[in-house]
Protein backbone atom coordinates (compact mmCIF):
# COMPACT_ATOMS: atom_id res chain seq x y z
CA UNK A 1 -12.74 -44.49 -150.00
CA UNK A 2 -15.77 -43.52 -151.73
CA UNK A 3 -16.40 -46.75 -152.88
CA UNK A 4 -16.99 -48.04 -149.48
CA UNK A 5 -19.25 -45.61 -148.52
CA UNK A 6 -21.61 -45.59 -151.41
CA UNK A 7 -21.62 -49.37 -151.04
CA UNK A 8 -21.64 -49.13 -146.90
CA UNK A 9 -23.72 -46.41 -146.60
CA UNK A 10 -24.14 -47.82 -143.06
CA UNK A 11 -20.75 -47.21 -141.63
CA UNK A 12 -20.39 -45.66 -138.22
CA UNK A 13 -17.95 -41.85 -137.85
CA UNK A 14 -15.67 -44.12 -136.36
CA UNK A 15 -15.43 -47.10 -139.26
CA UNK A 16 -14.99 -44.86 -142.15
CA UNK A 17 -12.27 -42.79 -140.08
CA UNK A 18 -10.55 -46.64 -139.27
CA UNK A 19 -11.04 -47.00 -143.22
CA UNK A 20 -9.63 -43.92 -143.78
CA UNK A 21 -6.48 -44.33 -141.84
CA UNK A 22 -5.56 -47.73 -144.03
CA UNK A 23 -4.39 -46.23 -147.51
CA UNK A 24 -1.98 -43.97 -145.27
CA UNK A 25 -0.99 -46.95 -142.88
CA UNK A 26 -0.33 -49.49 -145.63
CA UNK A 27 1.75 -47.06 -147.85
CA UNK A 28 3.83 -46.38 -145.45
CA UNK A 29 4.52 -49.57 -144.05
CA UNK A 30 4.86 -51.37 -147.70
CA UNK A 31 8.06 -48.89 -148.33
CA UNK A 32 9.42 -50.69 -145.89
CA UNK A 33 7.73 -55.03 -146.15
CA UNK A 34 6.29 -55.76 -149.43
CA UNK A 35 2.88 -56.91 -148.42
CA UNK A 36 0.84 -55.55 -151.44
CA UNK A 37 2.25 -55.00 -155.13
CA UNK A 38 3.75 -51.40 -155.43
CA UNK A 39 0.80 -51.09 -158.42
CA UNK A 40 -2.02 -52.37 -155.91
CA UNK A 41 -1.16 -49.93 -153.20
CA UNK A 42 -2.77 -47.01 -155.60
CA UNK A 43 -5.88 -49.40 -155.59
CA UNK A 44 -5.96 -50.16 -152.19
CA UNK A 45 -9.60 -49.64 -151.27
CA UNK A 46 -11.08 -51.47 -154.32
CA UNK A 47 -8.83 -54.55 -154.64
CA UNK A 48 -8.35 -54.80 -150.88
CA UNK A 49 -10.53 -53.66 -148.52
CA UNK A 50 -13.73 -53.58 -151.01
CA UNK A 51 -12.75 -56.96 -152.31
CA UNK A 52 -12.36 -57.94 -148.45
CA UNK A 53 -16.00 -56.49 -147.67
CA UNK A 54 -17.63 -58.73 -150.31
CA UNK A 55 -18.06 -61.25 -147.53
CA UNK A 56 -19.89 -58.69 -146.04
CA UNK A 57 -22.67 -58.56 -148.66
CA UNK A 58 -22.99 -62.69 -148.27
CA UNK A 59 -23.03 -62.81 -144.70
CA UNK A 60 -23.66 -60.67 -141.70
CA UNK A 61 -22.16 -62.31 -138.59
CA UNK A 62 -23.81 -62.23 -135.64
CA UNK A 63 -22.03 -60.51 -132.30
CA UNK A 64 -19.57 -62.83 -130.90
CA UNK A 65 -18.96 -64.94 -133.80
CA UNK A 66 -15.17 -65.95 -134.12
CA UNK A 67 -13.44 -65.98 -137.47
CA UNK A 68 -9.59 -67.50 -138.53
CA UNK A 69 -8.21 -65.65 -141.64
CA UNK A 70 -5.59 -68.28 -142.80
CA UNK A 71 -2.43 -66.87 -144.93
CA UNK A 72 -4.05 -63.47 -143.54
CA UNK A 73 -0.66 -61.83 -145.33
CA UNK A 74 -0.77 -57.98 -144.12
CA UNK A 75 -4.83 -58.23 -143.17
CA UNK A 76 -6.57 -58.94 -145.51
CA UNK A 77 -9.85 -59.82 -145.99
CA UNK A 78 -9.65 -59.62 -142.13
CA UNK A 79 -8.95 -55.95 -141.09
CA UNK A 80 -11.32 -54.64 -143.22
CA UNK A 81 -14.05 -57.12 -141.63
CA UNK A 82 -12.74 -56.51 -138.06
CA UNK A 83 -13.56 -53.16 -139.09
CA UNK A 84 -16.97 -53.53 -140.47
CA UNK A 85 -18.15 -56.23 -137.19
CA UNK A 86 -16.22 -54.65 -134.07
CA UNK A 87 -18.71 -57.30 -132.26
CA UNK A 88 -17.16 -60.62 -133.65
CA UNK A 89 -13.32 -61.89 -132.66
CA UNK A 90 -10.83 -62.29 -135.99
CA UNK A 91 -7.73 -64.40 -135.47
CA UNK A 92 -4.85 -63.73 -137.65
CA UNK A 93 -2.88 -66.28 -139.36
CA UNK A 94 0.66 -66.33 -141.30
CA UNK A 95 4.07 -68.44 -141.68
CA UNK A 96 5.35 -65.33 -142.55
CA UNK A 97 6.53 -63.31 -139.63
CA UNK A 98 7.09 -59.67 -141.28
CA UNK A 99 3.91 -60.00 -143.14
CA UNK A 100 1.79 -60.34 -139.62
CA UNK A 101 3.70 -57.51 -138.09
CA UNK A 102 2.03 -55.61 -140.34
CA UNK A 103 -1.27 -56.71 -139.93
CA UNK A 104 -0.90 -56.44 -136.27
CA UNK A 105 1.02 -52.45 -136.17
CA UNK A 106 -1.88 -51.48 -138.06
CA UNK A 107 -4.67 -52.72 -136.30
CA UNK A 108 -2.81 -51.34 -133.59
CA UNK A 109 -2.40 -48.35 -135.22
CA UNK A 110 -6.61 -48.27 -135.83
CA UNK A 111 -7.49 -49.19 -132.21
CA UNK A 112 -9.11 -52.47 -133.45
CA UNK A 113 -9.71 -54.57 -130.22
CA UNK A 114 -11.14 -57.34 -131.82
CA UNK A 115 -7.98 -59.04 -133.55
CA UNK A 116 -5.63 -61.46 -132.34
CA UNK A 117 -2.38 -63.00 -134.45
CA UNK A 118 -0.40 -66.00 -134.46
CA UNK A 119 2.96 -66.57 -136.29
CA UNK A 120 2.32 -70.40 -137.56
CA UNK A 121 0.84 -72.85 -140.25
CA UNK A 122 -2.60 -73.26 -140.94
CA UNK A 123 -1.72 -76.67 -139.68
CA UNK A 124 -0.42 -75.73 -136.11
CA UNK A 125 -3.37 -73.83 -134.97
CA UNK A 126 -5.63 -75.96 -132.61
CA UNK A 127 -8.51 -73.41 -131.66
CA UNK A 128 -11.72 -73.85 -133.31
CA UNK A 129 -13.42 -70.76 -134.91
CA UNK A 130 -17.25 -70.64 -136.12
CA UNK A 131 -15.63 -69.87 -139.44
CA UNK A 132 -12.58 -70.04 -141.77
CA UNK A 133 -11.71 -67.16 -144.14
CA UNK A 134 -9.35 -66.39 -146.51
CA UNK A 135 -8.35 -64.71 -149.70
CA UNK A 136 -6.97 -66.63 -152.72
CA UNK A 137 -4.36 -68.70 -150.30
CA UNK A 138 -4.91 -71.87 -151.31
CA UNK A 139 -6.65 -74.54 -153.51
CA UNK A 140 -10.39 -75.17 -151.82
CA UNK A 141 -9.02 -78.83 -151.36
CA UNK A 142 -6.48 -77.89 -149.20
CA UNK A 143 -7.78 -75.45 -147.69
CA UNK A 144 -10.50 -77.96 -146.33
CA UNK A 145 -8.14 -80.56 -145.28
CA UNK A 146 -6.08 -78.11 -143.44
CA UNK A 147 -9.18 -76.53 -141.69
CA UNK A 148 -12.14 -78.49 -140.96
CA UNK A 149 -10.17 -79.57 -137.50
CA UNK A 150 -10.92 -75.67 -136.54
CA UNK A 151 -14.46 -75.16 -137.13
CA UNK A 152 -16.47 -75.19 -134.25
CA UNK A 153 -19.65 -77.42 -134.33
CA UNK A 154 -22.40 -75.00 -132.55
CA UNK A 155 -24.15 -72.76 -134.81
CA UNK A 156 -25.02 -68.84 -134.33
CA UNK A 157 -25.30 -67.77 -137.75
CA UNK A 158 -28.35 -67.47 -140.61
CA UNK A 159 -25.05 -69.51 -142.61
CA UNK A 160 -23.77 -73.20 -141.04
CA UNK A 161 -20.56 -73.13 -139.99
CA UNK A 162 -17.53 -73.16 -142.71
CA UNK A 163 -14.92 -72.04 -144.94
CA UNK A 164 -15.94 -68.70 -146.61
CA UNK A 165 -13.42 -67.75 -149.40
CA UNK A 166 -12.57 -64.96 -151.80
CA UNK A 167 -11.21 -66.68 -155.21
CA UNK A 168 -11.20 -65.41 -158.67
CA UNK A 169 -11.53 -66.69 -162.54
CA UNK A 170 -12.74 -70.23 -163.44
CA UNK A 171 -13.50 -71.80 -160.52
CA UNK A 172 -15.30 -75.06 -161.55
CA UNK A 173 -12.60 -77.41 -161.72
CA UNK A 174 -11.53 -76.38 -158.56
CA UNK A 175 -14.71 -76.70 -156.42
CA UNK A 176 -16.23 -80.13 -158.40
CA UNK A 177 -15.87 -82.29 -155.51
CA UNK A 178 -18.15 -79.95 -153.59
CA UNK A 179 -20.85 -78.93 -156.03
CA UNK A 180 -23.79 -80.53 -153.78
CA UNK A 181 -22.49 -78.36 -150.85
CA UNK A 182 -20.35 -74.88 -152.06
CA UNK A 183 -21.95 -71.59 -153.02
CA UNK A 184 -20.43 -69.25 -154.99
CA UNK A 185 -21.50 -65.41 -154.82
CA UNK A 186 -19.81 -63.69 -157.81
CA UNK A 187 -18.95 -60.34 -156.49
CA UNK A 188 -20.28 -58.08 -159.71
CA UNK A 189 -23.46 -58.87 -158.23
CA UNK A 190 -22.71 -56.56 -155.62
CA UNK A 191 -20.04 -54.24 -156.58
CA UNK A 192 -19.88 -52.39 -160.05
CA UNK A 193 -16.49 -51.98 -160.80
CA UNK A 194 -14.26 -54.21 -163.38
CA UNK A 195 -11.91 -55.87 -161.00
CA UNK A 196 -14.83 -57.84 -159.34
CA UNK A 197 -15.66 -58.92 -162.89
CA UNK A 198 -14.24 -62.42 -162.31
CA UNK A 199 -14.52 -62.44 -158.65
CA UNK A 200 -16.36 -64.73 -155.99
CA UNK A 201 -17.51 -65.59 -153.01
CA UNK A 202 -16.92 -69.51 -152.56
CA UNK A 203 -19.03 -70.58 -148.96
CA UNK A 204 -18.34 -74.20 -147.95
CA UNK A 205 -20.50 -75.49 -144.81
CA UNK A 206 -18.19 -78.28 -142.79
């Protein structure tokens, strides 16, 4: 938790009680659905919410800006963002059911009003979204093919509408085809501590 604030100085009573609430929340309800390694859950704020706020240091969204977190798994990185922009909409998608229960009970449990979820594919989602997130779900390739039907074509933001990402290790091979267009933020720009050693920021404008 203190993490967050010394690198969020900015946060609101309210956000850094919401933050609070998570390690609590998530330990509880991973006794009962694995959504985060029984190792992890010690490191929750650094490796999961702090890793899920380094889109935060890339980009600020503007009020009103709507977000899809694909393979969202039990939030993340969008809890933590719904969090951090109350004014902007997050959708929330998995194929796995128990996985987005938990997502959903504890942004319930948080009073986030800005989160909505839907049990499917990446594929069977239809709505279109100023951007795309997601952590580590899939290759960039795929993730782009799967996507690009969902991003909406008006713009709001300093960023063009996209894909923004949060991948780790070697990442070259992986984004060659879109050199001329991706950016990659490496995350120990931002954040001093060894698990964002390797970790990046990978923005894609569609």
């Amino acid at each position: 938790m203190e993490q967050i604030i010394h690198y969020f100085p900015e946060l609101s009573a309210k956000q850094k009680e919401q933050i609070h609430a998570l390690q609590g929340l998530y330990a509880d309800w991973n006794t009962k659905i694995n959504v985060i390694s029984r190792k992890d859950i010690e490191n929750l704020y650094v490796r999961h919410v702090l890793h899920s706020l380094g889109i935060a240091k890339v980009i600020r969204f503007k009020p009103g800006t709507s977000l899809m977190d694909v393979g969202t798994g039990g939030g993340f990185p969008a809890i933590p963002l719904a969090i951090y922009f109350p004014e902007c909409k997050f959708h929330l998608v998995d194929s796995i059911c128990k996985k987005l229960k938990v997502a959903s009970e504890i942004s319930n449990a948080i009073g986030l009003t800005n989160t909505t979820f839907r049990h499917c594919r990446a594929e069977e989602e239809e709505s279109k979204f100023d951007f795309v997130i997601s952590r580590a779900v899939m290759p960039l390739n795929d993730l782009v093919k799967t996507t690009q039907k969902n991003i909406l074509k008006e713009q709001k933001n300093a960023l063009p509408n996209g894909i923004i990402c949060l991948k780790g290790g070697e990442l070259q091979e992986e984004i060659a085809q879109y050199l001329k267009k991706a950016q990659l933020f490496p995350l120990n720009k931002y954040f001093k501590e060894e698990f964002f050693e390797t970790k990046k920021v990978v923005y894609l404008p569609l």
